[in-house]
N, C-alpha and C. Protein backbone atom coordinates (compact mmCIF):
# COMPACT_ATOMS: atom_id res chain seq x y z
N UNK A 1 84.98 -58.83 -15.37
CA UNK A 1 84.11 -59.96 -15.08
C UNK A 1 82.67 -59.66 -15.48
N UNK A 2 82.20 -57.94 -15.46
CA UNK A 2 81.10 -58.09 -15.43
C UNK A 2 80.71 -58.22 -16.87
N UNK A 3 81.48 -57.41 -18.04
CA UNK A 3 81.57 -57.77 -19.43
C UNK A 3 81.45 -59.30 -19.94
N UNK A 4 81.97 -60.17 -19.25
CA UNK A 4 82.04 -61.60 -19.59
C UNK A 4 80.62 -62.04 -19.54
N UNK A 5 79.94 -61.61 -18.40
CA UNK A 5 79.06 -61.76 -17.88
C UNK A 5 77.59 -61.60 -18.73
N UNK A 6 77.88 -60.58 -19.02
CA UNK A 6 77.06 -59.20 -19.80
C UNK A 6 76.49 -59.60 -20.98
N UNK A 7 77.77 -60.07 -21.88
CA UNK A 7 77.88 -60.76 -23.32
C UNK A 7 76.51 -61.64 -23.57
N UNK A 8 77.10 -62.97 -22.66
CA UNK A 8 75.90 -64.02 -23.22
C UNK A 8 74.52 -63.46 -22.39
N UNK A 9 74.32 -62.53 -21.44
CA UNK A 9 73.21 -62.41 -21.22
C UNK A 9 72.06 -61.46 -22.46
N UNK A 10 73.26 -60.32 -22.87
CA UNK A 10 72.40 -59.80 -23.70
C UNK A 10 72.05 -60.81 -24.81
N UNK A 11 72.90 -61.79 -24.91
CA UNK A 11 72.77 -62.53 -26.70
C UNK A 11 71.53 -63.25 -26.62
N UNK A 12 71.59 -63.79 -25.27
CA UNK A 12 70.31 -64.90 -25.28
C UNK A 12 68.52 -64.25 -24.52
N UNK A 13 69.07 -62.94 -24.19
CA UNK A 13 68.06 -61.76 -24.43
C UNK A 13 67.51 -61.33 -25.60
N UNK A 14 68.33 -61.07 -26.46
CA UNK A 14 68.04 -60.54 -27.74
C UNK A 14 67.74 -62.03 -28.11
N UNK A 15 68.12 -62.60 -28.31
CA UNK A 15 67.75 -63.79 -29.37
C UNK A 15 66.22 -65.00 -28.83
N UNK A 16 65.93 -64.71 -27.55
CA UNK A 16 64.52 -65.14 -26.97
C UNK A 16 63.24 -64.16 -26.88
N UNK A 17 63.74 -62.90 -26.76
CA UNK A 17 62.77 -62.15 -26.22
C UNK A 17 63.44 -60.83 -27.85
N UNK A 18 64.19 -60.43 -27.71
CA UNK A 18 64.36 -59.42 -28.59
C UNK A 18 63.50 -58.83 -29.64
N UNK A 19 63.05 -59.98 -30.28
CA UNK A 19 62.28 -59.72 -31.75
C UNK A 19 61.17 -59.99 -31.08
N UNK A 20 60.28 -61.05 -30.70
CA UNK A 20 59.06 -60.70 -30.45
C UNK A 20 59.02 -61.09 -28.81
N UNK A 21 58.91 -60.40 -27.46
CA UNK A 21 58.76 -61.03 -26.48
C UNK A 21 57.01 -61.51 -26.14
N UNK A 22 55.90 -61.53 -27.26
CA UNK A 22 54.69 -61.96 -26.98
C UNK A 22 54.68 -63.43 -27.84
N UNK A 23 55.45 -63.61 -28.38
CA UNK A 23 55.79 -64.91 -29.25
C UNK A 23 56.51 -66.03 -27.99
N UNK A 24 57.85 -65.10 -27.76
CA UNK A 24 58.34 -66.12 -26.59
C UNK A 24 57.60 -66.13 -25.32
N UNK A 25 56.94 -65.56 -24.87
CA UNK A 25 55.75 -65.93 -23.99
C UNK A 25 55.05 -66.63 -24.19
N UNK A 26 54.54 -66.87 -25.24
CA UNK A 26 52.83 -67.66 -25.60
C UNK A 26 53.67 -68.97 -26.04
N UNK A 27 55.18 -69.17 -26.53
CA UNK A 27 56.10 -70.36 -26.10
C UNK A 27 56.48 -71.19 -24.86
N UNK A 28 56.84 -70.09 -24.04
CA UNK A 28 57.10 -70.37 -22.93
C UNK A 28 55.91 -71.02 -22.15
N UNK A 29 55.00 -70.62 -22.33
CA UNK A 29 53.60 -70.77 -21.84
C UNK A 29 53.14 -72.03 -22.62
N UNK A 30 53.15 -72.49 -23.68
CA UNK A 30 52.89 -73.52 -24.13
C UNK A 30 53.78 -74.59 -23.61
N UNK A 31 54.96 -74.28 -23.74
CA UNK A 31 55.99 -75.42 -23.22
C UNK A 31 55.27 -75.95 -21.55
N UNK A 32 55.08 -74.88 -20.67
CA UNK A 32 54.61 -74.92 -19.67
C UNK A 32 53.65 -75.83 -19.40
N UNK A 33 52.89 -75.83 -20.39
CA UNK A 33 51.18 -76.20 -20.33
C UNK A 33 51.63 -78.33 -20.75
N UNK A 34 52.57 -78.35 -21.86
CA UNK A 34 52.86 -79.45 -21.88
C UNK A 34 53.56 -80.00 -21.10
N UNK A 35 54.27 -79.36 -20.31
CA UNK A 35 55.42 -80.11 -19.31
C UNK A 35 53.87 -80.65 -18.24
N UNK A 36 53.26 -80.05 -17.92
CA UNK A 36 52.11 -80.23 -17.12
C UNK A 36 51.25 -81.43 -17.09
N UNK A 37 50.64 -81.20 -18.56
CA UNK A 37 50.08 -82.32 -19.13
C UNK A 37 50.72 -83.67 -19.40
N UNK A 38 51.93 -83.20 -19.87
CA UNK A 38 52.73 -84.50 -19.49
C UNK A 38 52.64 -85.81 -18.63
N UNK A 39 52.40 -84.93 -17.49
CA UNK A 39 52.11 -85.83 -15.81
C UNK A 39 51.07 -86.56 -15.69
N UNK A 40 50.13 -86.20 -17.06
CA UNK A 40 49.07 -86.76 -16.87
C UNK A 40 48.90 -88.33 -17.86
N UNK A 41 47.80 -88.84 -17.51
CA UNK A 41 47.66 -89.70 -19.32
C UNK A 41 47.65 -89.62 -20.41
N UNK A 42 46.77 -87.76 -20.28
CA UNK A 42 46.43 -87.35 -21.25
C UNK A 42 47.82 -87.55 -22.45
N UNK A 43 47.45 -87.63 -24.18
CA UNK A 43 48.88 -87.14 -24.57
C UNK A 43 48.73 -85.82 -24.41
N UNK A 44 50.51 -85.13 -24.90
CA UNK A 44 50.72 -84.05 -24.64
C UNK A 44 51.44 -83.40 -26.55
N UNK A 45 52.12 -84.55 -26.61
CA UNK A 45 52.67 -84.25 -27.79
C UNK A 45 52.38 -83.48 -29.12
N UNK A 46 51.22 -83.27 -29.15
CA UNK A 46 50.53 -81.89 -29.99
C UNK A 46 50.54 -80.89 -29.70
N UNK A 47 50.83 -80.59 -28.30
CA UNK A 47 50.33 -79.33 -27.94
C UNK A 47 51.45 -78.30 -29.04
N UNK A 48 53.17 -78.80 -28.49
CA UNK A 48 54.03 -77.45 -28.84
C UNK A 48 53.90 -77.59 -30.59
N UNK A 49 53.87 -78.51 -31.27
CA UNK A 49 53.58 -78.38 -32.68
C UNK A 49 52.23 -77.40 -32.89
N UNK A 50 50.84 -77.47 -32.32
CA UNK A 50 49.94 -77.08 -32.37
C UNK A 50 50.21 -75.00 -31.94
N UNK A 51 50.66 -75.15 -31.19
CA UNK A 51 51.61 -73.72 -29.89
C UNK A 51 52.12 -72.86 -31.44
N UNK A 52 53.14 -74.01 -31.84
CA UNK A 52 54.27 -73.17 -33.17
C UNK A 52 53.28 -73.01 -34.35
N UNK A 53 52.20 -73.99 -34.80
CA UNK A 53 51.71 -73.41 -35.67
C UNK A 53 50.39 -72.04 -35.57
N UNK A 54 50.11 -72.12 -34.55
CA UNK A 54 49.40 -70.64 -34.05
C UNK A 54 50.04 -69.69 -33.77
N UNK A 55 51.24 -69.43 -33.51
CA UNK A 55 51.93 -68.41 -32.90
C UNK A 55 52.98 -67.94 -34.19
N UNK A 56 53.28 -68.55 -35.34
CA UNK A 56 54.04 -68.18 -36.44
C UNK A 56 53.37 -67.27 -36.82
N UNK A 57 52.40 -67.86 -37.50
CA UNK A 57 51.59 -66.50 -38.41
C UNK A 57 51.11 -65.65 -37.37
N UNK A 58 50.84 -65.29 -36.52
CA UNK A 58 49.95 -64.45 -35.69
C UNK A 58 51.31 -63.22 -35.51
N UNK A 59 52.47 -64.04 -34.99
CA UNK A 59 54.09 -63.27 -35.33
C UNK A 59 53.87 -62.53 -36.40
N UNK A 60 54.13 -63.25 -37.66
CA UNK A 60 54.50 -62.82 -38.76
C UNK A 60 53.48 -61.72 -39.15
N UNK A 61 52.07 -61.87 -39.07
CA UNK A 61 50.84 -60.76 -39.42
C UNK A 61 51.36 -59.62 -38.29
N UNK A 62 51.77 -59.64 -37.37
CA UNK A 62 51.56 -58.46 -36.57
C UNK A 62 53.23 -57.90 -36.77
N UNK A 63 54.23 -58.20 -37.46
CA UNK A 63 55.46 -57.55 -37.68
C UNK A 63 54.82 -57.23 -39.09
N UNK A 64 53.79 -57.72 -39.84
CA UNK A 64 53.42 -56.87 -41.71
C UNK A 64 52.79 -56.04 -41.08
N UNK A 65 52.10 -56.23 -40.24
CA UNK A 65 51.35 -54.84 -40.11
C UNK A 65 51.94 -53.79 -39.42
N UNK A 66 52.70 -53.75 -38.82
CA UNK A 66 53.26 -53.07 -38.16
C UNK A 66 54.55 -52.58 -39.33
N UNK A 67 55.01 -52.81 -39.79
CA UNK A 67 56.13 -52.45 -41.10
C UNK A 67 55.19 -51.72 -42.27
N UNK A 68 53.51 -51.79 -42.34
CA UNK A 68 52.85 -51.25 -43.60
C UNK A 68 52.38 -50.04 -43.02
């Protein structure tokens, strides 16, 4: 049971947090910030487009530098 168990936890470990867990944070944290704003008038709908396009490259520069 605990193998059954085990499986999808590591998969969806590795596959959220695995490769970068400061990427899926500053996601998680964005998602956060819009679910929030949401409640409000304000719009919200830029934020996670705005979230993904700051957090790609900032990813991607800090895995080149880290590989050079």
């Amino acid at each position: 049971m605990r193998r059954r168990l085990r499986a999808p936890a590591a998969f969806v470990y590795d596959l959220v947090i695995g490769d970068d867990w400061r990427g899926a944070l500053g996601l998680a944290m964005a998602v956060a910030v819009t679910a929030a704003i949401s409640r409000t008038t304000f719009p919200s709908w830029w934020l996670l487009p705005t979230a993904i396009l700051a957090l790609l490259p900032w990813s991607v520069w800090r895995t080149a530098r880290r590989r050079a």
